[in-house]
PDB file of N, CA and C in Angstrom:
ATOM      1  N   UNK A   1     -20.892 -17.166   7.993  1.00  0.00           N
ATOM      2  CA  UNK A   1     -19.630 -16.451   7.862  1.00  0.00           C
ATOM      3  C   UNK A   1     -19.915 -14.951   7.740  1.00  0.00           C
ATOM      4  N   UNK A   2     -19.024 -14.179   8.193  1.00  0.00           N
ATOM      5  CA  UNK A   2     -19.552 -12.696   8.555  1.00  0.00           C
ATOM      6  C   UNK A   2     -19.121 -12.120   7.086  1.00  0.00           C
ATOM      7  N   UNK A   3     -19.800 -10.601   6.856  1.00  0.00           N
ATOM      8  CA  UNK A   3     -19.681 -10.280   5.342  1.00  0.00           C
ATOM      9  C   UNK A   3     -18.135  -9.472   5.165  1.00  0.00           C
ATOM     10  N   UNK A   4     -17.291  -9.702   4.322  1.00  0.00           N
ATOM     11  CA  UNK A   4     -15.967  -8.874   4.653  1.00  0.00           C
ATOM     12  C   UNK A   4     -16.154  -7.882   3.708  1.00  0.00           C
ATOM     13  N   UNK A   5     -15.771  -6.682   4.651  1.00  0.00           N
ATOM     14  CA  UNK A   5     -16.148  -4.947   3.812  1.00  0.00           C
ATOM     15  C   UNK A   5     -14.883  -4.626   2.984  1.00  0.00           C
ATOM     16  N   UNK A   6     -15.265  -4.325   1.655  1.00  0.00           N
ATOM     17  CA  UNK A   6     -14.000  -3.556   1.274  1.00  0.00           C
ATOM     18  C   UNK A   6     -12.760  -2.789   1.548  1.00  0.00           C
ATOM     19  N   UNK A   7     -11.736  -3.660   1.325  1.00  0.00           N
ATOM     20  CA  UNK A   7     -10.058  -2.328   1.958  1.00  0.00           C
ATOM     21  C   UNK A   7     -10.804  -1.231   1.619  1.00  0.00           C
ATOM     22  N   UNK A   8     -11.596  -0.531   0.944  1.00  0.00           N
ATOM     23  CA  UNK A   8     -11.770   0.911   0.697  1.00  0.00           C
ATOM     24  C   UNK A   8     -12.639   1.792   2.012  1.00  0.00           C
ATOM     25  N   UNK A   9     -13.586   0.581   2.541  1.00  0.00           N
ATOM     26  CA  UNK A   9     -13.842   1.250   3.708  1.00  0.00           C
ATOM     27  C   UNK A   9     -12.609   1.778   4.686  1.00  0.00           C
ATOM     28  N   UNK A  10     -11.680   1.037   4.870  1.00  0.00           N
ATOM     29  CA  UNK A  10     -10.676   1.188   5.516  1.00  0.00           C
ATOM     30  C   UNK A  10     -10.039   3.130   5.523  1.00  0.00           C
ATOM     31  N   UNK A  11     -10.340   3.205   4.244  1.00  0.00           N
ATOM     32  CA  UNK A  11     -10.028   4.701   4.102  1.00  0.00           C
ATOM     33  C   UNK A  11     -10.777   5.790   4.489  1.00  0.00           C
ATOM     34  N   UNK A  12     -12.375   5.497   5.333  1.00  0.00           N
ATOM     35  CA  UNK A  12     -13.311   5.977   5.602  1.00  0.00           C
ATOM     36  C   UNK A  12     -12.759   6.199   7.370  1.00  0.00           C
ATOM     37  N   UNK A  13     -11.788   5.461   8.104  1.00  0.00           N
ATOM     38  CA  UNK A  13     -12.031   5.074   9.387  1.00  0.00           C
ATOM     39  C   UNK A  13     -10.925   6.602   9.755  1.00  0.00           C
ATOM     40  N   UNK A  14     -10.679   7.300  10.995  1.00  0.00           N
ATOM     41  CA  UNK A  14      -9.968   8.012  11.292  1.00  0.00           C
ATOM     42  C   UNK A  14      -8.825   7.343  11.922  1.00  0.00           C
ATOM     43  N   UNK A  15      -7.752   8.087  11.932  1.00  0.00           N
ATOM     44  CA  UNK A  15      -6.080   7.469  12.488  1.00  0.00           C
ATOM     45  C   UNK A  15      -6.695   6.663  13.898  1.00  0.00           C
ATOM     46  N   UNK A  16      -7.821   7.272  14.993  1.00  0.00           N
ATOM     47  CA  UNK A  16      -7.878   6.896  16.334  1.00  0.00           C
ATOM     48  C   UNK A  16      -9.292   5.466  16.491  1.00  0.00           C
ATOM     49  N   UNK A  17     -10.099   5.723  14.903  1.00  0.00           N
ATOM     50  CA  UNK A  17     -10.355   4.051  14.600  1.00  0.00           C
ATOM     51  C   UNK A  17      -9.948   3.388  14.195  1.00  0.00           C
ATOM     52  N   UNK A  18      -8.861   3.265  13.566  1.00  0.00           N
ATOM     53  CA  UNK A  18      -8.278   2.522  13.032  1.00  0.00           C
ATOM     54  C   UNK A  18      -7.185   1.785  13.899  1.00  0.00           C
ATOM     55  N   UNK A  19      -6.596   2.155  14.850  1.00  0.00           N
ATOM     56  CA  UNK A  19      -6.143   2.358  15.995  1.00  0.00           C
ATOM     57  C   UNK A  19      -6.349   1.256  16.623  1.00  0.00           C
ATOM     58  N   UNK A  20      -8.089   1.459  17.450  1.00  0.00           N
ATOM     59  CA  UNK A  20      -8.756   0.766  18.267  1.00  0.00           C
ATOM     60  C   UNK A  20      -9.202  -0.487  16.971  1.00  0.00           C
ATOM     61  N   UNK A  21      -8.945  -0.336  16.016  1.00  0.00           N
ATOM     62  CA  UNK A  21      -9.624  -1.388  15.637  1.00  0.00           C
ATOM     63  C   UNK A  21      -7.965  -2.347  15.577  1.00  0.00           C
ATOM     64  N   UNK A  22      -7.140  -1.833  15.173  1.00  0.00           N
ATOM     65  CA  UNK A  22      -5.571  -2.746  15.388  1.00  0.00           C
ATOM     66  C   UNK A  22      -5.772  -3.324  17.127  1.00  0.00           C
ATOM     67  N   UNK A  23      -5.942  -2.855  17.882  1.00  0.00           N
ATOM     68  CA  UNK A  23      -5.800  -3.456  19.359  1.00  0.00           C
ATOM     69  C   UNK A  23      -6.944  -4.577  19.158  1.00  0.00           C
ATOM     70  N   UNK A  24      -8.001  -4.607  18.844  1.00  0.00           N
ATOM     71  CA  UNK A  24      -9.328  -5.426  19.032  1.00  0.00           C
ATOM     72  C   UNK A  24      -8.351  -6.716  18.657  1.00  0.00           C
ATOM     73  N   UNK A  25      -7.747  -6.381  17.040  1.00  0.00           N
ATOM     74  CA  UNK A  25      -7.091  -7.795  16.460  1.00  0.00           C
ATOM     75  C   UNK A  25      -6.161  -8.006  16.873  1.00  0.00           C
ATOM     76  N   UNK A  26      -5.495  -7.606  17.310  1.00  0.00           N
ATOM     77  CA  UNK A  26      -4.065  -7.970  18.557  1.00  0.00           C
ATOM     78  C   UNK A  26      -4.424  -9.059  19.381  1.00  0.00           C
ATOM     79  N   UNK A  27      -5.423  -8.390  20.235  1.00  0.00           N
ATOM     80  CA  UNK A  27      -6.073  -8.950  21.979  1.00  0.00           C
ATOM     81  C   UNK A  27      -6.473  -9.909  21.046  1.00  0.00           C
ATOM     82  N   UNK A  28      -8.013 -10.547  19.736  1.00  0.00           N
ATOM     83  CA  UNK A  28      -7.834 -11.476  19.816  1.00  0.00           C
ATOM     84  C   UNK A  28      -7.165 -12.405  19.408  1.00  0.00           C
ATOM     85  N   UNK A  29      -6.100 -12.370  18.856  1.00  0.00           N
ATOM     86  CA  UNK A  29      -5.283 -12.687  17.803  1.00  0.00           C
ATOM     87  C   UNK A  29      -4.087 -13.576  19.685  1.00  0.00           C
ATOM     88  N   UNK A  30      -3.733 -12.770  20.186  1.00  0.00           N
ATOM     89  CA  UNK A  30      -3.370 -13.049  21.210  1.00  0.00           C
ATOM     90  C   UNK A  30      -3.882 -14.052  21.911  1.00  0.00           C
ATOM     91  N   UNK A  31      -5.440 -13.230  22.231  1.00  0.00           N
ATOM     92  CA  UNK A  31      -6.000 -14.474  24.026  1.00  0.00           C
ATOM     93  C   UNK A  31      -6.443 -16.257  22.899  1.00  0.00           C
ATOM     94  N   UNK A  32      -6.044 -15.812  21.331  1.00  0.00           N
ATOM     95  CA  UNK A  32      -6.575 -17.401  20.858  1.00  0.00           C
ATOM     96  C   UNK A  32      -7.722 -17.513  20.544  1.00  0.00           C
ATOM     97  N   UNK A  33      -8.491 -16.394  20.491  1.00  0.00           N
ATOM     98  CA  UNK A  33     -10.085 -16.153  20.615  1.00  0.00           C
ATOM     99  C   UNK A  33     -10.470 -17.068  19.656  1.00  0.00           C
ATOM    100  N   UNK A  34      -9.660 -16.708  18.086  1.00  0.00           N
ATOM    101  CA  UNK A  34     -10.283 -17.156  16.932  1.00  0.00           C
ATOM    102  C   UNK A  34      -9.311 -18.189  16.302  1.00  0.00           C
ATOM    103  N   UNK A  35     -10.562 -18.891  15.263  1.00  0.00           N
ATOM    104  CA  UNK A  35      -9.334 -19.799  14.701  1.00  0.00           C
ATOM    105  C   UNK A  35      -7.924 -19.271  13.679  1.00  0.00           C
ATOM    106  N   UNK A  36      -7.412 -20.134  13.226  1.00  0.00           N
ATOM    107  CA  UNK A  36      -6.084 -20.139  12.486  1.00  0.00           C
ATOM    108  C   UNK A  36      -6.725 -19.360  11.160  1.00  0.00           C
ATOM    109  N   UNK A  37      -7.200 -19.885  10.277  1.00  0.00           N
ATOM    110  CA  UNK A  37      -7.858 -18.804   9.349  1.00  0.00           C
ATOM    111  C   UNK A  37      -8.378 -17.831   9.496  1.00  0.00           C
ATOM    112  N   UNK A  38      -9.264 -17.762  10.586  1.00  0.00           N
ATOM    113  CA  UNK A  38      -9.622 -16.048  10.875  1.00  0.00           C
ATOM    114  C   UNK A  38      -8.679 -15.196  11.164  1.00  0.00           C
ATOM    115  N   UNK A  39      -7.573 -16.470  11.980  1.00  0.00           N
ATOM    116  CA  UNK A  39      -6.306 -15.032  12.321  1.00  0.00           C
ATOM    117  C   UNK A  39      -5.908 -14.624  11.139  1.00  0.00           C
ATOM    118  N   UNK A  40      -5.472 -15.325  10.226  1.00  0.00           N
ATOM    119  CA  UNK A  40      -4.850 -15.020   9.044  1.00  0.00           C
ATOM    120  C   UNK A  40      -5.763 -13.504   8.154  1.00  0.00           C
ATOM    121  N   UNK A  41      -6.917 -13.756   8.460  1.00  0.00           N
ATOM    122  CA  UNK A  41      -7.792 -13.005   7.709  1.00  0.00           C
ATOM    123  C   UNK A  41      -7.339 -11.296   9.091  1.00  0.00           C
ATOM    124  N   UNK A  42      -7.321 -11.595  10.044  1.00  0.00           N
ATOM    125  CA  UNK A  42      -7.562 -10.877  10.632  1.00  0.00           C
ATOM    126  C   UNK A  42      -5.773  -9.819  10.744  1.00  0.00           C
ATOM    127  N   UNK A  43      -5.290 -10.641  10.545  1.00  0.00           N
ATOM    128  CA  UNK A  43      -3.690 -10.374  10.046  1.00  0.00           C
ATOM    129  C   UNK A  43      -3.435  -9.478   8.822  1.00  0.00           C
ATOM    130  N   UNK A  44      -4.234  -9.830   7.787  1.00  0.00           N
ATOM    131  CA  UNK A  44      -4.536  -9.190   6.623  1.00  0.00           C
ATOM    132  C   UNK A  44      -4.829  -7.538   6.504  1.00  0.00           C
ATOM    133  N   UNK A  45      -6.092  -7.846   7.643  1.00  0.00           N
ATOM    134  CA  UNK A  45      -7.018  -6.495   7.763  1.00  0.00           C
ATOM    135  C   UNK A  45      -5.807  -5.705   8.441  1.00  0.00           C
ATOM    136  N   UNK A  46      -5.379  -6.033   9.509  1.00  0.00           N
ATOM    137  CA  UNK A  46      -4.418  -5.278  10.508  1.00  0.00           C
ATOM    138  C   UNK A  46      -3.256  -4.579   9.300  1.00  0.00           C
ATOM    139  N   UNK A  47      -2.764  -5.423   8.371  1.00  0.00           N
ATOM    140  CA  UNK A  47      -2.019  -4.742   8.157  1.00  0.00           C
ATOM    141  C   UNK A  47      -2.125  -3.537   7.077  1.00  0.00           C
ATOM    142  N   UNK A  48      -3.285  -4.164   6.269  1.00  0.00           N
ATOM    143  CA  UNK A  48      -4.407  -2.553   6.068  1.00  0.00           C
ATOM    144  C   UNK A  48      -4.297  -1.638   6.730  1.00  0.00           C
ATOM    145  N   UNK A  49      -4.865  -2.247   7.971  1.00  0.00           N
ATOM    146  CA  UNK A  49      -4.722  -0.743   8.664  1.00  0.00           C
ATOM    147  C   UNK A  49      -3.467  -0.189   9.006  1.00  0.00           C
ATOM    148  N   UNK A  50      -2.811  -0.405   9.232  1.00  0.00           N
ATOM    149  CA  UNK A  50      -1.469  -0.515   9.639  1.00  0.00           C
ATOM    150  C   UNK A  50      -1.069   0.710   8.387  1.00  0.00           C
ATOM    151  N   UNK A  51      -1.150   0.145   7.258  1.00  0.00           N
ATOM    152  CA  UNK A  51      -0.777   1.083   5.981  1.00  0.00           C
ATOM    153  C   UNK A  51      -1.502   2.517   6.218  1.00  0.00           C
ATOM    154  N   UNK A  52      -2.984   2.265   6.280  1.00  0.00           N
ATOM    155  CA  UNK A  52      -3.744   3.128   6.743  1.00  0.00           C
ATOM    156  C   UNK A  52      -3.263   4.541   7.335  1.00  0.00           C
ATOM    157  N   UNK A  53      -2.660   3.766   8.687  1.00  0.00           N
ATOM    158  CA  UNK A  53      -2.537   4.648  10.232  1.00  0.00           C
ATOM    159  C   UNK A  53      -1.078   5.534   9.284  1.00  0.00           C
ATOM    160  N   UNK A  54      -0.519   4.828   8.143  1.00  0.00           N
ATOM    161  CA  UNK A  54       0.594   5.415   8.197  1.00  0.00           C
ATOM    162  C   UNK A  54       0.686   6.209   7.537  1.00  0.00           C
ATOM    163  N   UNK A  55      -0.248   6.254   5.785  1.00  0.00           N
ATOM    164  CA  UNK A  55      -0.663   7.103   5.269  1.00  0.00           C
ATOM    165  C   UNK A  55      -0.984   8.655   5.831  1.00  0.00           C
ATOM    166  N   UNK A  56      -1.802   8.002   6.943  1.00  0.00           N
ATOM    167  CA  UNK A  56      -2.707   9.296   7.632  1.00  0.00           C
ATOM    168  C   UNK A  56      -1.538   9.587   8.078  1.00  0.00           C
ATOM    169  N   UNK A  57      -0.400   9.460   8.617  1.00  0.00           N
ATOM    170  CA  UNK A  57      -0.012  10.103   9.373  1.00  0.00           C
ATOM    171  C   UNK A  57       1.385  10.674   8.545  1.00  0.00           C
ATOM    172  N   UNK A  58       1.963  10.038   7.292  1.00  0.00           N
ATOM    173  CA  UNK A  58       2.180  10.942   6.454  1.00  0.00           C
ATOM    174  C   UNK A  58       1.924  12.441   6.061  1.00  0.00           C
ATOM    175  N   UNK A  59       0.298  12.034   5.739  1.00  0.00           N
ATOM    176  CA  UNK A  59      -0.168  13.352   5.251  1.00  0.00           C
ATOM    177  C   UNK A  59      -0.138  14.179   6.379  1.00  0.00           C
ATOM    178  N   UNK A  60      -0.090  14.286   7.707  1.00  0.00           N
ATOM    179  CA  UNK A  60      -0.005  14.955   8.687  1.00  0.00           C
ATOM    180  C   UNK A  60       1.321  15.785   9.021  1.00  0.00           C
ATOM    181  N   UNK A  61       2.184  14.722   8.934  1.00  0.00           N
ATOM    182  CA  UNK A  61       3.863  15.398   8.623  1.00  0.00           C
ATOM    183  C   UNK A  61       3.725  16.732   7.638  1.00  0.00           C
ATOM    184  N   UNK A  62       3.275  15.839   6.081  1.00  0.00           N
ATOM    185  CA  UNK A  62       3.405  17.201   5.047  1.00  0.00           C
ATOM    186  C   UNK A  62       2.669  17.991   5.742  1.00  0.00           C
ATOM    187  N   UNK A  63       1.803  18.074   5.669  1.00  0.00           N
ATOM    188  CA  UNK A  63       0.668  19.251   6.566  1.00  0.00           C
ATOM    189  C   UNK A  63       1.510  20.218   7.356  1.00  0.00           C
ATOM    190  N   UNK A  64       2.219  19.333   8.579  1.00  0.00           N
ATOM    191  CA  UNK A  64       3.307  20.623   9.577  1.00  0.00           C
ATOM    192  C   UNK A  64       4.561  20.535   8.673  1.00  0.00           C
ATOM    193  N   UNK A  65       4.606  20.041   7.519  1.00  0.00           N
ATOM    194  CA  UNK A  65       6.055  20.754   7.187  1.00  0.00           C
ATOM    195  C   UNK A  65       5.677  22.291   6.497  1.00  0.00           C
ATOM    196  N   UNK A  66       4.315  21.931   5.544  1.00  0.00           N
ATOM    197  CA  UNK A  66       4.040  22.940   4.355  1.00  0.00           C
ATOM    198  C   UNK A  66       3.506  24.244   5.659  1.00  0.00           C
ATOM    199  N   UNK A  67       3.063  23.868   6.422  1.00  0.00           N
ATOM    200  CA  UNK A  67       2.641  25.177   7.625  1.00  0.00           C
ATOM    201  C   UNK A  67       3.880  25.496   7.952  1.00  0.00           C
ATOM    202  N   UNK A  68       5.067  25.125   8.450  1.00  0.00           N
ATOM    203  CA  UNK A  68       5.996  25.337   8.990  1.00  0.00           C
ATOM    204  C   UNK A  68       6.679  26.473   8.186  1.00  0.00           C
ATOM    205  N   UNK A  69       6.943  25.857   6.659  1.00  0.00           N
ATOM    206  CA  UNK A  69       7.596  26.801   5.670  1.00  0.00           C
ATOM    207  C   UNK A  69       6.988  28.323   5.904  1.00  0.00           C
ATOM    208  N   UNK A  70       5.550  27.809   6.062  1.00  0.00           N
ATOM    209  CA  UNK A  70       4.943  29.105   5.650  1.00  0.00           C
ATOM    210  C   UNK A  70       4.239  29.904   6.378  1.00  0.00           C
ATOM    211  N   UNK A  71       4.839  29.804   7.771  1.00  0.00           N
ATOM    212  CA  UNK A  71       4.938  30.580   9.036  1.00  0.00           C
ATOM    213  C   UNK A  71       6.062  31.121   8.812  1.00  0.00           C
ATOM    214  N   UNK A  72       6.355  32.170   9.022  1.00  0.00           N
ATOM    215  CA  UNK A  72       7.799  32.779   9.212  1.00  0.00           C
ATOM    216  C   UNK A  72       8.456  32.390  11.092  1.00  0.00           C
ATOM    217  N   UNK A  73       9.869  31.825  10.857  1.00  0.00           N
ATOM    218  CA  UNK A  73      10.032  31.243  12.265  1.00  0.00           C
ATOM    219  C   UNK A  73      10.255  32.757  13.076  1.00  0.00           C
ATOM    220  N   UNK A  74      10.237  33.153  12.773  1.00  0.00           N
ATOM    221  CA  UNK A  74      10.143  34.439  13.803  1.00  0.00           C
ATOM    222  C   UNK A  74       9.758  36.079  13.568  1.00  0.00           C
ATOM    223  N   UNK A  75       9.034  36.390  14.937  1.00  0.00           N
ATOM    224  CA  UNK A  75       7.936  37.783  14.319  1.00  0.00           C
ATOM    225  C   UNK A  75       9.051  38.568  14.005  1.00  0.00           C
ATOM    226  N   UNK A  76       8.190  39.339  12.590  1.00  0.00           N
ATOM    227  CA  UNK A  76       9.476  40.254  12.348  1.00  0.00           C
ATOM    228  C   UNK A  76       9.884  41.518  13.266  1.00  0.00           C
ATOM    229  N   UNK A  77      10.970  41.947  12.867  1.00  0.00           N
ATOM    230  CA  UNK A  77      11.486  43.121  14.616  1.00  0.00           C
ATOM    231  C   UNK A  77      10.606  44.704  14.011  1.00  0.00           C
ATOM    232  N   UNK A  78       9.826  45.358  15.078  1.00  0.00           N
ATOM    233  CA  UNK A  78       9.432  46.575  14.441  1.00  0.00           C
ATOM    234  C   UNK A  78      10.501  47.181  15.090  1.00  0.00           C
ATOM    235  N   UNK A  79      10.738  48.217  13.941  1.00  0.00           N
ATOM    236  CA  UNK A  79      11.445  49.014  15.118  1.00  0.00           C
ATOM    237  C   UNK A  79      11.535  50.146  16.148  1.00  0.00           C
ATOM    238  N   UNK A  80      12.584  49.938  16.871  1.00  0.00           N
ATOM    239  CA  UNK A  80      12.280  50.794  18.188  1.00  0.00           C
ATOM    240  C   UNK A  80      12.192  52.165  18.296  1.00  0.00           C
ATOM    241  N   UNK A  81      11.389  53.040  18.518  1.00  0.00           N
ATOM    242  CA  UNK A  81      11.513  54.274  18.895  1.00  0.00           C
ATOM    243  C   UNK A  81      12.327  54.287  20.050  1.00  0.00           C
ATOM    244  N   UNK A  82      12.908  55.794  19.630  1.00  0.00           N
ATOM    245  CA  UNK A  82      13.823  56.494  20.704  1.00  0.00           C
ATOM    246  C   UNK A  82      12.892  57.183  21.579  1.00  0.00           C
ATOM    247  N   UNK A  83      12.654  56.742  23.147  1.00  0.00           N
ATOM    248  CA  UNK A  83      11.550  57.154  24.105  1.00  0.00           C
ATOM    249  C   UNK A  83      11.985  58.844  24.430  1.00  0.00           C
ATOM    250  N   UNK A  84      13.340  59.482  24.307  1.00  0.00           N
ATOM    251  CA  UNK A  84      13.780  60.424  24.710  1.00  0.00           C
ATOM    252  C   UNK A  84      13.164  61.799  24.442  1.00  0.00           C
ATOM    253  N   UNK A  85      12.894  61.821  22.802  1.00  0.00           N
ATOM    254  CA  UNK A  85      12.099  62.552  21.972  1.00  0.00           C
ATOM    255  C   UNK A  85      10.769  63.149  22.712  1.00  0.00           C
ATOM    256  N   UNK A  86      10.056  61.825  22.968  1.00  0.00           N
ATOM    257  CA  UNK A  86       8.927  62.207  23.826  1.00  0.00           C
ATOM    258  C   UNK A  86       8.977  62.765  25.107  1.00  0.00           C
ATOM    259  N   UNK A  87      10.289  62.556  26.104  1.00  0.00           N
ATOM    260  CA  UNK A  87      10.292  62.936  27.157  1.00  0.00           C
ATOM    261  C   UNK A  87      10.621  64.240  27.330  1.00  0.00           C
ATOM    262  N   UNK A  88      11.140  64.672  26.038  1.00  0.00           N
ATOM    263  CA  UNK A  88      11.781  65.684  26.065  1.00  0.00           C
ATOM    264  C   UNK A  88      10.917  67.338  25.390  1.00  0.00           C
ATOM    265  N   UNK A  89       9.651  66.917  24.980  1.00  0.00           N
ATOM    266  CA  UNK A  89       8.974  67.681  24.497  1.00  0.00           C
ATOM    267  C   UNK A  89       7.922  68.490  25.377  1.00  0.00           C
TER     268      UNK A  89
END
């Protein structure tokens, strides 16, 4: 029986492994690959990740909201010189 790694590794994997690792258990979960208990086990993990992918992508939201605030939405106006002054000297 294969060794099962801690949910905490799970927090080690990036949004785009975690990802590829949800499709792996899909496809075999799908083509029947494995038995009824492994699916179950494998159902488990998925939805780990699943929490995972969503976490991460939480913190990504806050991330562009707290940048967003703290960009100003638009450059401030300098203002214009009167070109005449110069033409006129």
């Amino acid at each position: 029986m294969a060794e099962r790694k801690p949910k905490d590794d799970l927090t080690k994997l990036t949004f785009e492994q975690a990802i590829g690792q949800l499709k792996e258990i899909v496809n075999k979960i799908e083509q029947g690959q494995i038995p009824l208990q492994d699916s179950l086990d494998q159902y488990e993990k998925g939805m780990a990740l699943i929490k995972h992918c969503r976490d991460i992508l939480q913190k990504a939201e806050k991330r562009i909201e707290k940048i967003s605030r703290e960009e100003p939405s638009e450059p401030p106006e300098e203002p214009e010189e009167d070109p005449e002054p110069l033409l006129r000297g």
